[in-house]
Structure formats: structure tokens, C-alpha cells
PDB file of N, CA and C in Angstrom:
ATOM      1  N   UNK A   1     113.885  45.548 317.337  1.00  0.00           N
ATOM      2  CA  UNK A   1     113.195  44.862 316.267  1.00  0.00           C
ATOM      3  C   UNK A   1     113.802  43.482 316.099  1.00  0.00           C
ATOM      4  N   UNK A   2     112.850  42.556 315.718  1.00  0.00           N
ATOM      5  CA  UNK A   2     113.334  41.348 315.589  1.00  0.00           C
ATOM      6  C   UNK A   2     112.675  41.247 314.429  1.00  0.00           C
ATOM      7  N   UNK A   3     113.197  40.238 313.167  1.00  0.00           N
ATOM      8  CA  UNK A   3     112.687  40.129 312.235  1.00  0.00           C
ATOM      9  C   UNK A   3     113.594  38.273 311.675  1.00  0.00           C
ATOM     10  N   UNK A   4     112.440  37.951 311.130  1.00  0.00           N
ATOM     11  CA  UNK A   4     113.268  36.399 310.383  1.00  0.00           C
ATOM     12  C   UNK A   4     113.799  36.676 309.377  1.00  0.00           C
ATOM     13  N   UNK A   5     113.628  37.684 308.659  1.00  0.00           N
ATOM     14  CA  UNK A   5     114.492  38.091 307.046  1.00  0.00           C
ATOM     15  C   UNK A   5     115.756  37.657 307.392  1.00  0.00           C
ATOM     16  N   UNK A   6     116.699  37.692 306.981  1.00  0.00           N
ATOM     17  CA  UNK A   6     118.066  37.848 306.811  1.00  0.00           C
ATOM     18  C   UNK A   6     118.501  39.180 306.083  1.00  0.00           C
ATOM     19  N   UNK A   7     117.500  39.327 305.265  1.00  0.00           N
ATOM     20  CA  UNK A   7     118.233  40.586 304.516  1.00  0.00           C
ATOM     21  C   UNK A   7     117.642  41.615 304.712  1.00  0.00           C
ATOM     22  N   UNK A   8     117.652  42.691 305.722  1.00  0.00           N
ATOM     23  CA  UNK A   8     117.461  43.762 306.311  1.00  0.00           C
ATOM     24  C   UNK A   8     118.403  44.959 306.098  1.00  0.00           C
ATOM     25  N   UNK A   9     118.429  45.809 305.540  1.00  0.00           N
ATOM     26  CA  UNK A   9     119.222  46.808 305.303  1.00  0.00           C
ATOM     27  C   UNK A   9     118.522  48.051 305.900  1.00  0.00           C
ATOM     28  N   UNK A  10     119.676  48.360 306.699  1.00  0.00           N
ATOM     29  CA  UNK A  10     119.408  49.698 307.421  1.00  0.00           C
ATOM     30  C   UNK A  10     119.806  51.120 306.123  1.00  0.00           C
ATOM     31  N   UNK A  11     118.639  52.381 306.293  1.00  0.00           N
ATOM     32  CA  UNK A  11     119.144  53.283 305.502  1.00  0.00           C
ATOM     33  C   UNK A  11     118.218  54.369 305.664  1.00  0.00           C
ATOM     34  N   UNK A  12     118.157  55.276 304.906  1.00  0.00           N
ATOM     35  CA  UNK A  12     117.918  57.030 305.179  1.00  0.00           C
ATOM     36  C   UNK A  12     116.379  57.001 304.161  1.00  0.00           C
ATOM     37  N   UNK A  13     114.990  57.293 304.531  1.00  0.00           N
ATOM     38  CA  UNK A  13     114.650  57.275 303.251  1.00  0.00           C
ATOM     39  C   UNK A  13     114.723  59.023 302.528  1.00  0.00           C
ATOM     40  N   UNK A  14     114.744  58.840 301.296  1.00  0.00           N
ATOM     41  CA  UNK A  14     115.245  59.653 300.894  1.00  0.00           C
ATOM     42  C   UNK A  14     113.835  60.170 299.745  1.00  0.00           C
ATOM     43  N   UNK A  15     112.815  59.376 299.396  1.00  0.00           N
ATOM     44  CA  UNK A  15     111.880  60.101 298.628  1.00  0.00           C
ATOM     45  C   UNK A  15     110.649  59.511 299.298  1.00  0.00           C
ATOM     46  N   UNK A  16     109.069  59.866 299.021  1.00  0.00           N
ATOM     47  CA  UNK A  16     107.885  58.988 299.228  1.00  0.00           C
ATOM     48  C   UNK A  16     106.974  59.473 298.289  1.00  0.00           C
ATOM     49  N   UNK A  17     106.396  58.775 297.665  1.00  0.00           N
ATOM     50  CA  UNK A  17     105.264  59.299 296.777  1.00  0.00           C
ATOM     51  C   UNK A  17     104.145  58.309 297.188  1.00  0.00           C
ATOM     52  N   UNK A  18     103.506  59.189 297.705  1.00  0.00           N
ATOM     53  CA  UNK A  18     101.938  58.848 298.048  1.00  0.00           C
ATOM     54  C   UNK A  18     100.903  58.967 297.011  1.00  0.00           C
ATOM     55  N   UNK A  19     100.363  57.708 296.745  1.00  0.00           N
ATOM     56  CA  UNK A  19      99.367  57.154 296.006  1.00  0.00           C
ATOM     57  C   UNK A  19      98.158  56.916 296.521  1.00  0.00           C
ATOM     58  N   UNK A  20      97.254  56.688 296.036  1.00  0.00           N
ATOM     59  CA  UNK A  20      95.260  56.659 296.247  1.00  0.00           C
ATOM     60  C   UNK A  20      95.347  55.252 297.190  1.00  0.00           C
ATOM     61  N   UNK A  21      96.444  54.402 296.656  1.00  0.00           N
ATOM     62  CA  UNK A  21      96.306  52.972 297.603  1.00  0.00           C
ATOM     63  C   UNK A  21      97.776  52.705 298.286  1.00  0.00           C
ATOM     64  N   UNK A  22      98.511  52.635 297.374  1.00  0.00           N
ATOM     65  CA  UNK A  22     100.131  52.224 297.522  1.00  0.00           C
ATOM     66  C   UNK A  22     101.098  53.887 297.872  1.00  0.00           C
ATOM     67  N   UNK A  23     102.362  53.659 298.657  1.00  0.00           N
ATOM     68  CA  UNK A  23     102.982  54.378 298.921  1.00  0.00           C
ATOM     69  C   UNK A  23     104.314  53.871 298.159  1.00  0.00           C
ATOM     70  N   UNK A  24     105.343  54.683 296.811  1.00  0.00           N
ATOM     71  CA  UNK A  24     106.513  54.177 297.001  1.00  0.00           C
ATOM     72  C   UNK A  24     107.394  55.084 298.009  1.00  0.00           C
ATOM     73  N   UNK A  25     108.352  54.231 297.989  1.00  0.00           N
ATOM     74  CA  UNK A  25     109.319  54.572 299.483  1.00  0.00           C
ATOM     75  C   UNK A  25     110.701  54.253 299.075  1.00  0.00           C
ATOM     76  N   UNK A  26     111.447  55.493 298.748  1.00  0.00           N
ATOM     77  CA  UNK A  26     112.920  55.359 298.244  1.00  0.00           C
ATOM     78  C   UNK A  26     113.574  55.332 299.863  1.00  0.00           C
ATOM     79  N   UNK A  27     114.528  54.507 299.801  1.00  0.00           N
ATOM     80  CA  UNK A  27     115.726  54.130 300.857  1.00  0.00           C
ATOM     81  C   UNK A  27     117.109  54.195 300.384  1.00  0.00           C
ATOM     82  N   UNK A  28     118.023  54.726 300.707  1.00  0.00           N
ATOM     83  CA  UNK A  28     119.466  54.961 300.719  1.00  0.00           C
ATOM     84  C   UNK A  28     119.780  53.905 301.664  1.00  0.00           C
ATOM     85  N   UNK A  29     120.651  52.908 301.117  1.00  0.00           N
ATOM     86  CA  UNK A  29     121.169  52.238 302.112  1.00  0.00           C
ATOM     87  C   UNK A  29     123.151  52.078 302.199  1.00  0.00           C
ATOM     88  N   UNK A  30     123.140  53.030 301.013  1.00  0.00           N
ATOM     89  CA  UNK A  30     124.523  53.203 301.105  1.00  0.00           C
ATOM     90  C   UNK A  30     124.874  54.168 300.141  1.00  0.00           C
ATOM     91  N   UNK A  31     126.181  55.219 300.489  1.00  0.00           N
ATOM     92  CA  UNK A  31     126.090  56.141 299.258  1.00  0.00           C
ATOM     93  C   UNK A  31     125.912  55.863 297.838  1.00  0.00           C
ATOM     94  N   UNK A  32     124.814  56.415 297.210  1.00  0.00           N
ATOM     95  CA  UNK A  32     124.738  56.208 295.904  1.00  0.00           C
ATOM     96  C   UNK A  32     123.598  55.046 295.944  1.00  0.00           C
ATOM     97  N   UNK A  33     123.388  54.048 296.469  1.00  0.00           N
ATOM     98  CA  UNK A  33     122.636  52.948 296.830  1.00  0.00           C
ATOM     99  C   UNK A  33     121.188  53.049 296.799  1.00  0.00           C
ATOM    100  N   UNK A  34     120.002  52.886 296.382  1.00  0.00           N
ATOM    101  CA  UNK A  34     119.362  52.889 296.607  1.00  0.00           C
ATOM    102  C   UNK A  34     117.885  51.934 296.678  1.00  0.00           C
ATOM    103  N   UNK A  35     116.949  51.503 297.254  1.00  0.00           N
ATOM    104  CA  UNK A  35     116.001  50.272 297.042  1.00  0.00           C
ATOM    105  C   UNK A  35     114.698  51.044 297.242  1.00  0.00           C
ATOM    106  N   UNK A  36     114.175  50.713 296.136  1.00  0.00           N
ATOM    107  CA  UNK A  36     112.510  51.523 296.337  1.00  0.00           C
ATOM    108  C   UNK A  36     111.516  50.354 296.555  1.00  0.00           C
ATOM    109  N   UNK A  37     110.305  50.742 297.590  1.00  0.00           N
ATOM    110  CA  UNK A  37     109.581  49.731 297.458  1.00  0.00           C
ATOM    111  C   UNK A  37     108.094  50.194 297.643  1.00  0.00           C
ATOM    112  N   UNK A  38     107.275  49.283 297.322  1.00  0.00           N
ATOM    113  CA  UNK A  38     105.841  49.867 297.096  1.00  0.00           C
ATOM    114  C   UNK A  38     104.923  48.948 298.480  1.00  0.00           C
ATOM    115  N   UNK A  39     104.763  50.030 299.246  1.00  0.00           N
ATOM    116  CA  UNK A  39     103.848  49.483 300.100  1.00  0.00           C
ATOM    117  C   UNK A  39     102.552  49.969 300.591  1.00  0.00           C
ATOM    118  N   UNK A  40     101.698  49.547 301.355  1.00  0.00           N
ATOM    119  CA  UNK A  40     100.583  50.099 301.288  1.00  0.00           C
ATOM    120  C   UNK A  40     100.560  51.254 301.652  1.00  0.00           C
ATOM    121  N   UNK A  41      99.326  51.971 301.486  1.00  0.00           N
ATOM    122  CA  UNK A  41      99.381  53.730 302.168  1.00  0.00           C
ATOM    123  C   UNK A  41      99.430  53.116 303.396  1.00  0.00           C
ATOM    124  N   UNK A  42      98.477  52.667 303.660  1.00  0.00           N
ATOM    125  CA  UNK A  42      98.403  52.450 305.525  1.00  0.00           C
ATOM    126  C   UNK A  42      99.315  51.940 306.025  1.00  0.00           C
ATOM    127  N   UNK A  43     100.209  51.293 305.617  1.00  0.00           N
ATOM    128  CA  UNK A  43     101.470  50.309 306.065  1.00  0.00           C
ATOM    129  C   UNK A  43     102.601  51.692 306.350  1.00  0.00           C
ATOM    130  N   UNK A  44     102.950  52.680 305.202  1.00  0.00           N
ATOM    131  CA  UNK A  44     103.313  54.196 305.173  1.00  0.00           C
ATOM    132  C   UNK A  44     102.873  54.733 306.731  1.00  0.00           C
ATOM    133  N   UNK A  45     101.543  55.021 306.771  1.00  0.00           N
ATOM    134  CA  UNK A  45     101.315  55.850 307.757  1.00  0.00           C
ATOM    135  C   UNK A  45     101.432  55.336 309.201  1.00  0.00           C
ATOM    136  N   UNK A  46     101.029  54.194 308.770  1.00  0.00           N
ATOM    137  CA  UNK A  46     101.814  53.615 310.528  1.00  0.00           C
ATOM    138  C   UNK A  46     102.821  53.570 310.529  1.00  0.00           C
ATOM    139  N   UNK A  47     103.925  53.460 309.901  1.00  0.00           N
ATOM    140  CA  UNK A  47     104.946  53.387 309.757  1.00  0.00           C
ATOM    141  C   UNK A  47     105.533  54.782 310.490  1.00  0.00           C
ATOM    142  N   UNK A  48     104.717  55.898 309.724  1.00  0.00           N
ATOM    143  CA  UNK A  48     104.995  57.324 310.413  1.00  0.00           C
ATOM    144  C   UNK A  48     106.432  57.506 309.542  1.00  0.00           C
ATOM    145  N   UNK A  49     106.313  57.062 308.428  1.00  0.00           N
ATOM    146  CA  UNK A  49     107.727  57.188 307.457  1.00  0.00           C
ATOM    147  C   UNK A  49     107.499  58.983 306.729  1.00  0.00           C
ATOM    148  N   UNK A  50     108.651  59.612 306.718  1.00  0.00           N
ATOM    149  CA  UNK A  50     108.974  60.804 306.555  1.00  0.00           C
ATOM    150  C   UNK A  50     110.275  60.794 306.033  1.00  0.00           C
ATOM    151  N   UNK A  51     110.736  61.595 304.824  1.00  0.00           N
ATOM    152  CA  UNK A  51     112.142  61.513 304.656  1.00  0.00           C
ATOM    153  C   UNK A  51     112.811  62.206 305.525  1.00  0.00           C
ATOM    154  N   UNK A  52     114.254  61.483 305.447  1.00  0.00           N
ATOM    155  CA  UNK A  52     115.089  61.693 306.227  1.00  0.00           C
ATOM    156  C   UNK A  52     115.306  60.723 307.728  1.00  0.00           C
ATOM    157  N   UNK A  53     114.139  59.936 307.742  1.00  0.00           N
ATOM    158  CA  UNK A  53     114.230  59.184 308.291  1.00  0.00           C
ATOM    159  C   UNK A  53     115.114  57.660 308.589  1.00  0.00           C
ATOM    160  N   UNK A  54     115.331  57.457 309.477  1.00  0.00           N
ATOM    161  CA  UNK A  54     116.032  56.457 309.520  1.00  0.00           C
ATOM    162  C   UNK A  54     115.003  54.666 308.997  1.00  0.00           C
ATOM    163  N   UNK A  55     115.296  53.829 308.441  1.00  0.00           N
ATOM    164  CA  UNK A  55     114.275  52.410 308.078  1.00  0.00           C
ATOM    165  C   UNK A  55     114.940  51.750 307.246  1.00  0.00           C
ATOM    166  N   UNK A  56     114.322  50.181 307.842  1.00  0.00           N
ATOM    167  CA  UNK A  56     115.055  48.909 306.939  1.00  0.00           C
ATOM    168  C   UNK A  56     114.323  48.897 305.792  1.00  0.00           C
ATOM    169  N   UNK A  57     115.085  48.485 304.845  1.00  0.00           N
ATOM    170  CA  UNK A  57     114.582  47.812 303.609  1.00  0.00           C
ATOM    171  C   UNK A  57     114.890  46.361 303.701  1.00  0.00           C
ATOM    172  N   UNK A  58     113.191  45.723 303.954  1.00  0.00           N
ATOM    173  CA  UNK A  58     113.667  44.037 304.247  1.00  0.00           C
ATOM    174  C   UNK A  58     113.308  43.291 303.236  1.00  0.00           C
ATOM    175  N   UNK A  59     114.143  42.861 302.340  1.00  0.00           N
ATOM    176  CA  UNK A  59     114.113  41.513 301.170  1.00  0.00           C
ATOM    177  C   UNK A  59     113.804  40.565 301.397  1.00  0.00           C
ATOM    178  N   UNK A  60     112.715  39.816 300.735  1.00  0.00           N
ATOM    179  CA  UNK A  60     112.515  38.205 300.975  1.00  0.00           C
ATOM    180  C   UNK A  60     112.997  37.666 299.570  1.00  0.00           C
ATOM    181  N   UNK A  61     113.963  36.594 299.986  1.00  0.00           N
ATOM    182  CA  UNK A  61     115.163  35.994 298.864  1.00  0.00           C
ATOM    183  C   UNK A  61     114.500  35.226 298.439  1.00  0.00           C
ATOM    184  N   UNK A  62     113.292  34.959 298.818  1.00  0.00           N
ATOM    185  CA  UNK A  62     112.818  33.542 298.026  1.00  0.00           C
ATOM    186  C   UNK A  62     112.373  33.741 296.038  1.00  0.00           C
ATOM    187  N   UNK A  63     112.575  35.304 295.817  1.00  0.00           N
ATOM    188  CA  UNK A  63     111.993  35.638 294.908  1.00  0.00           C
ATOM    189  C   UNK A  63     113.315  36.751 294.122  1.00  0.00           C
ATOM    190  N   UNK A  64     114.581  36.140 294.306  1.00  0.00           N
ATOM    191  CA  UNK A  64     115.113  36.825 293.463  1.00  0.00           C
ATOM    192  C   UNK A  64     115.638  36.043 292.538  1.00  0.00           C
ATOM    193  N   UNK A  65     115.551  37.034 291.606  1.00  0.00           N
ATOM    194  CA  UNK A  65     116.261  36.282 289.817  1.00  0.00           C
ATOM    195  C   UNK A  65     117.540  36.703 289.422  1.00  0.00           C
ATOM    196  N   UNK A  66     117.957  36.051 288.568  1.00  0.00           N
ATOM    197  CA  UNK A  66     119.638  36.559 288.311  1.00  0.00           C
ATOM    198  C   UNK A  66     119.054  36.267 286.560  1.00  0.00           C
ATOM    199  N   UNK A  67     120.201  37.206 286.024  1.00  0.00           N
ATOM    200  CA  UNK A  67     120.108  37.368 284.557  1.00  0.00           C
ATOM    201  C   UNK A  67     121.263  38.275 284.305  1.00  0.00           C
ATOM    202  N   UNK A  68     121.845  37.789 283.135  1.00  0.00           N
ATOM    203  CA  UNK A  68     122.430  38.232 281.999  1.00  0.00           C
ATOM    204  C   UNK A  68     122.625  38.729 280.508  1.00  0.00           C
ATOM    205  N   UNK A  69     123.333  39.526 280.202  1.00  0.00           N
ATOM    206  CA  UNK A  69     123.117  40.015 278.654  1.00  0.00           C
ATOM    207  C   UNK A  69     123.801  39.103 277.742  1.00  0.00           C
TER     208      UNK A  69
END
């Protein structure tokens, strides 16, 4: 795989809940760790994603926020 992200995290997925359009998709990327993300059903099924599986969770940084209490 080649990818331009930078932020690619390899990890286990660990839940999937299949929806009428969208799939979420829990990933373990380190003990305790986890990144859920919502992608299409069809993006899911090609994917051929199943837990226990091995898959990146890839971040695009252009859209993260920082905040404080």
C-alpha cells in the first residue's frame, strides 16, 4: 500500500456496525487505543473488513482541532 497521508495507523478492528448507508468501524491501534470511523457500506464491503482483522486508520490533518477546559 502506498498512501500520501502521513498519518496511517496500523491496528486490529475490533467492532462494525452496519448501517442502511454508512458502516462504523472501531480500530485498536494500540492497547486500550482506539479510533472509530464512519464509512460507507460499500467502502466496508470492499474493504471485506471483519473483526479481528488487521487495517489502517488513515487521518487527514488538515481538519484537526485542539481545545481546552
Amino acid at each position: 500500500m502506498k498512501i500520501s497521508a502521513r498519518n496511517a495507523l496500523k491496528g486490529t478492528v475490533k467492532a462494525i456496525d452496519v448501517g442502511a448507508v454508512n458502516t462504523e468501524v472501531v480500530v485498536e491501534v494500540a492497547p486500550g487505543v482506539e479510533i472509530t470511523a464512519v464509512i460507507t457500506k460499500s467502502s466496508a464491503e470492499r474493504l471485506d473488513l471483519s473483526v479481528g482483522k488487521e487495517a489502517y486508520a488513515v487521518v487527514k490533518a488538515s481538519d484537526v482541532m485542539m481545545a481546552i477546559d
